[in-house]
N, C-alpha and C. Protein backbone atom coordinates (compact mmCIF):
# COMPACT_ATOMS: atom_id res chain seq x y z
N UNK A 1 -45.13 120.86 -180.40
CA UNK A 1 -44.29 121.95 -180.88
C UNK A 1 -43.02 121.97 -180.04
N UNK A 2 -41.78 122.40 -180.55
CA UNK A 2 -40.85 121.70 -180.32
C UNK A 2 -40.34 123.79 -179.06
N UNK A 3 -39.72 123.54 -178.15
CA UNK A 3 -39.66 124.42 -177.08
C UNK A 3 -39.29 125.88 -178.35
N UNK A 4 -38.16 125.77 -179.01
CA UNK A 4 -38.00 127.17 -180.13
C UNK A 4 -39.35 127.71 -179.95
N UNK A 5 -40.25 126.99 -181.47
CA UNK A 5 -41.42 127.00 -181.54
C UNK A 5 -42.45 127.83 -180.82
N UNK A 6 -42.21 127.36 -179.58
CA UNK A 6 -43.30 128.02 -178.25
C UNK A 6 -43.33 129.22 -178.18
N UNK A 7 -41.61 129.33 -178.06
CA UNK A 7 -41.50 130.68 -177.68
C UNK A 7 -41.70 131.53 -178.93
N UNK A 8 -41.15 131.06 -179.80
CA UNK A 8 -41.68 132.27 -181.05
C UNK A 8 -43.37 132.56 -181.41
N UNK A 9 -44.12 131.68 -180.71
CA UNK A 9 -45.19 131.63 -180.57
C UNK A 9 -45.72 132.20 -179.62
N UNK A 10 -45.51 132.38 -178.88
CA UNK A 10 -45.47 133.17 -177.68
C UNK A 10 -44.92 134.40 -177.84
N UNK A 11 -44.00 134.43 -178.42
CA UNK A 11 -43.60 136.30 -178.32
C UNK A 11 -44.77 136.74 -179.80
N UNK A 12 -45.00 136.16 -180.93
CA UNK A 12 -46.21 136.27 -181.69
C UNK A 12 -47.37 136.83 -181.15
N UNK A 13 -47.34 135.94 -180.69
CA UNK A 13 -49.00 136.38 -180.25
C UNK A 13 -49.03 137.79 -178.75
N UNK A 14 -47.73 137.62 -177.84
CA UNK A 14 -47.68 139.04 -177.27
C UNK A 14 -47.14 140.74 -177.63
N UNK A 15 -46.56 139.70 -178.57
CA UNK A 15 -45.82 141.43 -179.45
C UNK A 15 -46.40 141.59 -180.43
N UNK A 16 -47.43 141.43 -181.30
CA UNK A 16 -47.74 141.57 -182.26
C UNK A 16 -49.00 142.65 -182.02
N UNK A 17 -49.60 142.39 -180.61
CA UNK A 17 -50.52 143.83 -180.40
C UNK A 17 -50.24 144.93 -180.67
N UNK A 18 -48.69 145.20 -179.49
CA UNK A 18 -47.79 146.18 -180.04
C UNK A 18 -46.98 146.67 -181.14
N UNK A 19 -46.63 145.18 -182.05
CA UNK A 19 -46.27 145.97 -183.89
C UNK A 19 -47.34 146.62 -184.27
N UNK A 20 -48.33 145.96 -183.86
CA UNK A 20 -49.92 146.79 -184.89
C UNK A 20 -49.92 147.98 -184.68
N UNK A 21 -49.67 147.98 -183.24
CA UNK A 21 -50.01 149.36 -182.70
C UNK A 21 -48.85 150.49 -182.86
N UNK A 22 -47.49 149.88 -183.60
CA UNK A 22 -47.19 150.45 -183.79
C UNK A 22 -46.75 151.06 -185.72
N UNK A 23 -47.82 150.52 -186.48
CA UNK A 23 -47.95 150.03 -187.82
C UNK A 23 -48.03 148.79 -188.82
N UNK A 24 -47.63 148.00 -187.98
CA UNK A 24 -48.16 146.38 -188.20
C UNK A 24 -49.28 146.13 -189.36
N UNK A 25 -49.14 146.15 -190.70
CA UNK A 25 -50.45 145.92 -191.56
C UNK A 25 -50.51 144.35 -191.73
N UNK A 26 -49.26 143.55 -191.85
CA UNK A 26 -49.87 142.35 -192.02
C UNK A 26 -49.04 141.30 -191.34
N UNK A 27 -48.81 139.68 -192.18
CA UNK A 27 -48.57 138.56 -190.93
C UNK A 27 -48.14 138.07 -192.30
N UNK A 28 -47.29 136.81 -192.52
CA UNK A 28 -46.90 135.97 -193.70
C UNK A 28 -47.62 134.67 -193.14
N UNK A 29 -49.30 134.64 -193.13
CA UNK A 29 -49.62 133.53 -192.93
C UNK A 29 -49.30 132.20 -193.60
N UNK A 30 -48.97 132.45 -195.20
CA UNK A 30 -48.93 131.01 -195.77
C UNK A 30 -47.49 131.04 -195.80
N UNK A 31 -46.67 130.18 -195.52
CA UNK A 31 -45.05 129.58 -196.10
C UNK A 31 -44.63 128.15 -195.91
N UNK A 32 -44.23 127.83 -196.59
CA UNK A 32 -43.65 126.32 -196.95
C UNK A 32 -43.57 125.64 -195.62
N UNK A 33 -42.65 126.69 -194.55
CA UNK A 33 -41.54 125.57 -193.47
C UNK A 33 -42.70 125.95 -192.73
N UNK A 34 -43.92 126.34 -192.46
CA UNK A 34 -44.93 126.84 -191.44
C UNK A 34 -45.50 125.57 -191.11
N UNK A 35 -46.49 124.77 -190.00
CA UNK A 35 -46.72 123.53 -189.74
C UNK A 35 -48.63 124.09 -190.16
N UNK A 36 -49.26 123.05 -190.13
CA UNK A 36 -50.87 123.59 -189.97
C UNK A 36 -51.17 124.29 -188.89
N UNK A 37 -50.78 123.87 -187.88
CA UNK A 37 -51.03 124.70 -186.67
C UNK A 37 -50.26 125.89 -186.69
N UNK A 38 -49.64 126.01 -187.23
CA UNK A 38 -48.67 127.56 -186.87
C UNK A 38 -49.61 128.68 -188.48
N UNK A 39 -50.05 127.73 -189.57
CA UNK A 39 -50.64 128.59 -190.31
C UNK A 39 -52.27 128.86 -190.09
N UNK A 40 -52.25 128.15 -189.06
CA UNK A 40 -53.75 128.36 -188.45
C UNK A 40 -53.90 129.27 -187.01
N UNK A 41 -52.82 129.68 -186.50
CA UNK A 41 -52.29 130.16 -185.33
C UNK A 41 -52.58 131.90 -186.54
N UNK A 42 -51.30 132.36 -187.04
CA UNK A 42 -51.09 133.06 -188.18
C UNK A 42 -52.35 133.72 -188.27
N UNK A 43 -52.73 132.70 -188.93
CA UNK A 43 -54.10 133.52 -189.86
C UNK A 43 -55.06 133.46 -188.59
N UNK A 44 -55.24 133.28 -187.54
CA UNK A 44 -56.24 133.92 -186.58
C UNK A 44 -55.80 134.98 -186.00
N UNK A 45 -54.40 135.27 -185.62
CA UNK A 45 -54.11 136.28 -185.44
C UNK A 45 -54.24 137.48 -186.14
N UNK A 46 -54.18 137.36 -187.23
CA UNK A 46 -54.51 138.44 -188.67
C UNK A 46 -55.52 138.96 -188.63
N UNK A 47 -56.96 138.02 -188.43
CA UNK A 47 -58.19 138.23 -187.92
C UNK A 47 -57.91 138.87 -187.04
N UNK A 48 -57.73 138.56 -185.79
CA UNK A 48 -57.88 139.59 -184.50
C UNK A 48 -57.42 140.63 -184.46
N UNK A 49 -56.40 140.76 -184.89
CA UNK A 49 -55.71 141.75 -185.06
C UNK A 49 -56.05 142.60 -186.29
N UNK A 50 -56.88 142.35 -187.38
CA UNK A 50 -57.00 143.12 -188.29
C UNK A 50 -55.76 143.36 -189.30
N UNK A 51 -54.88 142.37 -189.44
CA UNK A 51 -53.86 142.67 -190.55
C UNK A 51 -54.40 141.42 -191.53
N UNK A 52 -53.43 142.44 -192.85
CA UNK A 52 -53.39 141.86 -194.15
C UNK A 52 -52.61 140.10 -193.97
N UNK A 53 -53.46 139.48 -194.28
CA UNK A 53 -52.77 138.17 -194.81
C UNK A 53 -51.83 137.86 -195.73
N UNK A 54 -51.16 137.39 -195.60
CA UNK A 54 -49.97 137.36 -196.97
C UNK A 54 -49.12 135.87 -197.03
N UNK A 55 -48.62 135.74 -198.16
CA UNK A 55 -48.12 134.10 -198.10
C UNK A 55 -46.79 134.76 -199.26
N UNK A 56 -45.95 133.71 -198.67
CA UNK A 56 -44.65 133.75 -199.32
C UNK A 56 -44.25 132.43 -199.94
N UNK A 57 -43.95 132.38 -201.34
CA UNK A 57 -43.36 131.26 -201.81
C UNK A 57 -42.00 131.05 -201.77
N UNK A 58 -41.02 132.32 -201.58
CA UNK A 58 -39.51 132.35 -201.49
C UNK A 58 -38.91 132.13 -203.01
N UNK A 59 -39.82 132.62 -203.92
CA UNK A 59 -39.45 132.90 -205.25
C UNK A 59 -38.37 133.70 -205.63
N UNK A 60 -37.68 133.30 -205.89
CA UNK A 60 -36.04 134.50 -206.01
C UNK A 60 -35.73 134.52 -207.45
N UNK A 61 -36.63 133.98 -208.25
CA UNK A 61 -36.30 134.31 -209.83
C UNK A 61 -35.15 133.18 -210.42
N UNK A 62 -33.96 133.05 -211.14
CA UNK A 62 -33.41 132.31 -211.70
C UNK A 62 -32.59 131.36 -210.26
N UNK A 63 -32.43 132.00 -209.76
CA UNK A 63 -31.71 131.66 -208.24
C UNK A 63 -32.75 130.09 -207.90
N UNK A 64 -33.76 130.31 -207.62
CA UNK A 64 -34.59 129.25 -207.40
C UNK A 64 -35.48 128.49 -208.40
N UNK A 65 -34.81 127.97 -208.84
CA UNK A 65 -35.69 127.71 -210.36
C UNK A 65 -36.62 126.70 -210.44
N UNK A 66 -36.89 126.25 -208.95
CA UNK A 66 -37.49 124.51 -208.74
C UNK A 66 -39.17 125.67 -208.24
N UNK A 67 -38.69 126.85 -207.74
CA UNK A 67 -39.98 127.68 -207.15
C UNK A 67 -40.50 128.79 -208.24
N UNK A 68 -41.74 128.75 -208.17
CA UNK A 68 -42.65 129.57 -209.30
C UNK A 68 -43.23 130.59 -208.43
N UNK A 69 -43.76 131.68 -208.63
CA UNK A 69 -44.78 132.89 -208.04
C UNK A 69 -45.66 132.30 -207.44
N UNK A 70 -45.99 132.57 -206.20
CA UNK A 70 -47.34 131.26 -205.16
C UNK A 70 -47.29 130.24 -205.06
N UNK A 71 -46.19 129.35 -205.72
CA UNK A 71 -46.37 128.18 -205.63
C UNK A 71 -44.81 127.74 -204.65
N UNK A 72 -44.53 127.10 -203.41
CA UNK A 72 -43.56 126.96 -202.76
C UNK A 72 -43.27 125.53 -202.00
N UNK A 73 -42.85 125.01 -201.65
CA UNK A 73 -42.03 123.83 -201.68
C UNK A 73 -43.60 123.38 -200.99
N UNK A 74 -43.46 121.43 -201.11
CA UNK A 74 -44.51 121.34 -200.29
C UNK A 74 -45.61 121.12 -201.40
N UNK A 75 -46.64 121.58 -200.20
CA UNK A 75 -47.99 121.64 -200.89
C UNK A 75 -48.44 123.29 -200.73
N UNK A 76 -47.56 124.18 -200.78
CA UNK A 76 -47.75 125.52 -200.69
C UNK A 76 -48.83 125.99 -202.12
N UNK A 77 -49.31 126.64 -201.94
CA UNK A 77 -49.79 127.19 -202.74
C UNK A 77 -50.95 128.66 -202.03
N UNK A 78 -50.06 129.76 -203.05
CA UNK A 78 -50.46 131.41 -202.39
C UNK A 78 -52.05 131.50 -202.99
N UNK A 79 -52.60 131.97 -202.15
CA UNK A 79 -53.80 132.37 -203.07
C UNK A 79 -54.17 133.48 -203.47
N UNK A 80 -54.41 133.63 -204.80
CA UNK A 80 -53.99 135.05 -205.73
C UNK A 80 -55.08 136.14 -205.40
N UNK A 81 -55.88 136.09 -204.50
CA UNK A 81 -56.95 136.94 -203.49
C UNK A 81 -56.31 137.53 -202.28
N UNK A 82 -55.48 137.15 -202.07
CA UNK A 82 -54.60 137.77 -201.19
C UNK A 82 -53.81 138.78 -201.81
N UNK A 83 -53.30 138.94 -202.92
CA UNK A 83 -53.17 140.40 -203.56
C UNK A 83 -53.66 141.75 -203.28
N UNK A 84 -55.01 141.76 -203.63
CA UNK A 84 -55.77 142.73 -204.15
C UNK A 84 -55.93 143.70 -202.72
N UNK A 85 -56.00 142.72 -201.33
CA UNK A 85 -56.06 143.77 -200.06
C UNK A 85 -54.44 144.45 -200.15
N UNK A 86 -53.47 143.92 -200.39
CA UNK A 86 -52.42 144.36 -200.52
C UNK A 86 -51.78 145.66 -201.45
N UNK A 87 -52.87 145.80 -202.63
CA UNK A 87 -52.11 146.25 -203.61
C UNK A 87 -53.74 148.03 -202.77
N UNK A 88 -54.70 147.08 -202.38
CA UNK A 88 -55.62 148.21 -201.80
C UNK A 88 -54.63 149.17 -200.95
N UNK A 89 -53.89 148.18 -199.58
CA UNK A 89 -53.39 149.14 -198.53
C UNK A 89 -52.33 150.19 -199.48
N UNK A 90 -51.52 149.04 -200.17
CA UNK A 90 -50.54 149.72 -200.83
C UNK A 90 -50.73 151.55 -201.59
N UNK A 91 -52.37 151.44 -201.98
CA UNK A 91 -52.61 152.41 -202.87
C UNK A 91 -53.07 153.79 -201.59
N UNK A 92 -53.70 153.05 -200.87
CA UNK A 92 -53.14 153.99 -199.46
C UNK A 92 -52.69 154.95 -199.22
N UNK A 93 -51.56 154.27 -198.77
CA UNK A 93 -49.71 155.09 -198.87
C UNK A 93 -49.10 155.88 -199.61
N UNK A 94 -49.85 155.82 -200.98
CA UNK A 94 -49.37 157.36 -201.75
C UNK A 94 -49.17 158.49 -201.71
């Protein structure tokens, strides 16, 4: 991992106690430019931490027309189970 990397990895995993703690519900575990290790980093943190998982394809509608809903450059692909905790917290907040 290239020195950037580290450190954003590093402030991740030390500040993210404190977003939670300070409302923190979730993490954008899945995205295109993410490496395996950084979406495996991600999604353990989510676990530990107890936030919602979430994945971004960077779908912008006519703007990006090569990208579809969950599906993002790569071998991305969102998985449509990751919704339903989302649309749960969401119903929440009402």
């Amino acid at each position: 991992m290239e020195a950037a990397g580290e450190v954003g990895e590093l402030l991740v995993r030390y500040e993210a106690p404190l977003l939670r703690a300070a409302g923190l519900d979730g993490v954008e575990v899945h995205y295109s430019t993410h490496s395996k290790s950084q979406t495996a980093s991600y999604l353990e943190l989510a676990q530990r931490l107890d936030l919602l998982v979430t994945g971004g394809s960077d779908f912008h509608g006519i703007t990006k027309p090569d990208i579809e809903v969950g599906y993002g450059r790569g071998d991305l692909k969102v998985n449509p189970r990751l919704l339903e905790p989302l649309k749960a917290a969401a119903a929440t907040r009402r």
